[in-house]
Protein backbone atom coordinates (compact mmCIF):
# COMPACT_ATOMS: atom_id res chain seq x y z
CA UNK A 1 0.00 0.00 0.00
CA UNK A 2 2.82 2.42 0.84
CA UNK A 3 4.50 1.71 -1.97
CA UNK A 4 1.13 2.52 -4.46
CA UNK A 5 0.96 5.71 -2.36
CA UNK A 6 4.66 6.82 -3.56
CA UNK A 7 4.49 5.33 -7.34
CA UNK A 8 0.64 7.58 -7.54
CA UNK A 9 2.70 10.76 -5.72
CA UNK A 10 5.34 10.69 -7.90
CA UNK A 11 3.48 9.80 -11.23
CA UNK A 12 1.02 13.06 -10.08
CA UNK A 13 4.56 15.03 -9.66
CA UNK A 14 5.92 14.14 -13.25
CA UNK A 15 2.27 14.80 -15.01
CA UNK A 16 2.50 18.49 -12.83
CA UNK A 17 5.81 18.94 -14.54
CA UNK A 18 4.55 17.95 -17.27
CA UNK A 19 1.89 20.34 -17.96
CA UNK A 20 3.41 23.01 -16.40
CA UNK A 21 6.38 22.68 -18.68
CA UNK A 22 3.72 22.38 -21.86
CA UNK A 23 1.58 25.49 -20.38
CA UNK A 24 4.46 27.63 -19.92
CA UNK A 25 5.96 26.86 -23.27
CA UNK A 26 3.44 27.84 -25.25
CA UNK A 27 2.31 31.39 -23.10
CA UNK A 28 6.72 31.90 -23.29
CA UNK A 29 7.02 31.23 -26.96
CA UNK A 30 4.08 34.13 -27.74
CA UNK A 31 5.44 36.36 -25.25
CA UNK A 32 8.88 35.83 -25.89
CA UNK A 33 9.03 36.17 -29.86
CA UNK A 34 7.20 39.82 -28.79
CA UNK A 35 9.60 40.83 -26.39
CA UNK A 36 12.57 39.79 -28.80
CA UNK A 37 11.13 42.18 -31.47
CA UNK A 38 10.75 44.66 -29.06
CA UNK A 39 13.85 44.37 -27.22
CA UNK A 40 15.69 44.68 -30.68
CA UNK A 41 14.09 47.14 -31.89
CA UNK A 42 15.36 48.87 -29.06
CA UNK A 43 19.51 48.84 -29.52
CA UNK A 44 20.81 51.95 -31.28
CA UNK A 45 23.57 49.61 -32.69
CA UNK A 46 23.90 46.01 -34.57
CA UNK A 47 25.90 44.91 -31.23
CA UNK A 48 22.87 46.41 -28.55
CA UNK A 49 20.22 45.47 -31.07
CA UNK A 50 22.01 41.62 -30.80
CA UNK A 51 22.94 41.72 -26.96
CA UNK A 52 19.71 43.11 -26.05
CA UNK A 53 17.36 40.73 -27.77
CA UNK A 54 19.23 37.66 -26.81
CA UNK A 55 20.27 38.32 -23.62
CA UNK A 56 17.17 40.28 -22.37
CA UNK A 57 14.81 37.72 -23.93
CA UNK A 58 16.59 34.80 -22.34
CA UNK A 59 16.77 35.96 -19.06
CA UNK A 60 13.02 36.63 -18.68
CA UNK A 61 12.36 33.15 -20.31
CA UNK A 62 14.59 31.30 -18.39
CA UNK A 63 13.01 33.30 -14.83
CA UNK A 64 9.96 32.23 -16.24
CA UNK A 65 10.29 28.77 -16.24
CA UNK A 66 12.34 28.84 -12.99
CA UNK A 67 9.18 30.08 -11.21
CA UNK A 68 6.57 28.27 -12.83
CA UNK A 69 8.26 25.03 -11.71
CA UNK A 70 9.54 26.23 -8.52
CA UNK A 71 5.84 26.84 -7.36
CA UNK A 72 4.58 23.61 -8.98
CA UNK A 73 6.87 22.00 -7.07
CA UNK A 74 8.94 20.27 -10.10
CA UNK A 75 11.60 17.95 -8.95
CA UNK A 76 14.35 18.83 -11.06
CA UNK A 77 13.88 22.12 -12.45
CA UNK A 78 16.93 22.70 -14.57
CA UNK A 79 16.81 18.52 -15.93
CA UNK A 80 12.92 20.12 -17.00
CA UNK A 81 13.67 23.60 -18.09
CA UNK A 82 17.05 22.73 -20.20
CA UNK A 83 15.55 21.71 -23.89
CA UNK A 84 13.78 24.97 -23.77
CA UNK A 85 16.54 27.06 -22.76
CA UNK A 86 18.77 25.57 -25.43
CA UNK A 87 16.41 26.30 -27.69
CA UNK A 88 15.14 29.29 -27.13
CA UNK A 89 18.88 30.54 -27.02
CA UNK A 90 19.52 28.91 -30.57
CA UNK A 91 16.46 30.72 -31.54
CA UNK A 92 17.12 34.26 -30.70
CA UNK A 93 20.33 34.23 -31.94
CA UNK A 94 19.45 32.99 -35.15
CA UNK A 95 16.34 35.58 -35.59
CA UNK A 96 18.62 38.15 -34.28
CA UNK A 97 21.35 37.82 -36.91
CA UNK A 98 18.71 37.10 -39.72
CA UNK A 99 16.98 40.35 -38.19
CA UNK A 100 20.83 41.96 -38.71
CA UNK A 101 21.30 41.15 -41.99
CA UNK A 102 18.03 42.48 -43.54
């Protein structure tokens, strides 16, 4: 019986994770390809325009996700946040240089 009770508790703990991490990358990617336009649009020079869309961007993404799992109680919260930090990196620096080049 105790051993049920801990599979359920963490099975309901991954499927949290889960969701959250699904939830939150959805609501990040809409926000976050606005705020990377924005935050661009913003430098004065190709360097600023670069250092403040990819750096600003990924910061608030990657608080984001910290405290979206931090309050759902995620286990691991870098192991579950670390695909979409790579990849949201590799995707504002590539908009940001295509952005560059125009």
């Amino acid at each position: 019986m105790a051993l049920r009770k801990a599979v359920l508790s963490i099975f309901a703990a991954l499927v949290m994770a889960g969701l959250t991490q699904g939830l939150m990358s959805f609501l990040i990617t809409v926000f976050i390809v606005l705020l990377m336009i924005w935050l661009f649009d913003r430098g004065r020079s190709p360097v600023t325009k670069f250092l403040f869309a990819v750096i600003g961007t990924n910061t608030v993404g990657v608080g984001s996700l910290t405290a979206a799992h931090l309050l759902a109680g995620t286990p691991d919260v870098l192991q579950t946040i670390l695909p979409s930090m790579l990849i949201g990196t590799a995707m504002t620096v590539v908009y940001s240089l295509t952005r560059l080049r125009r």
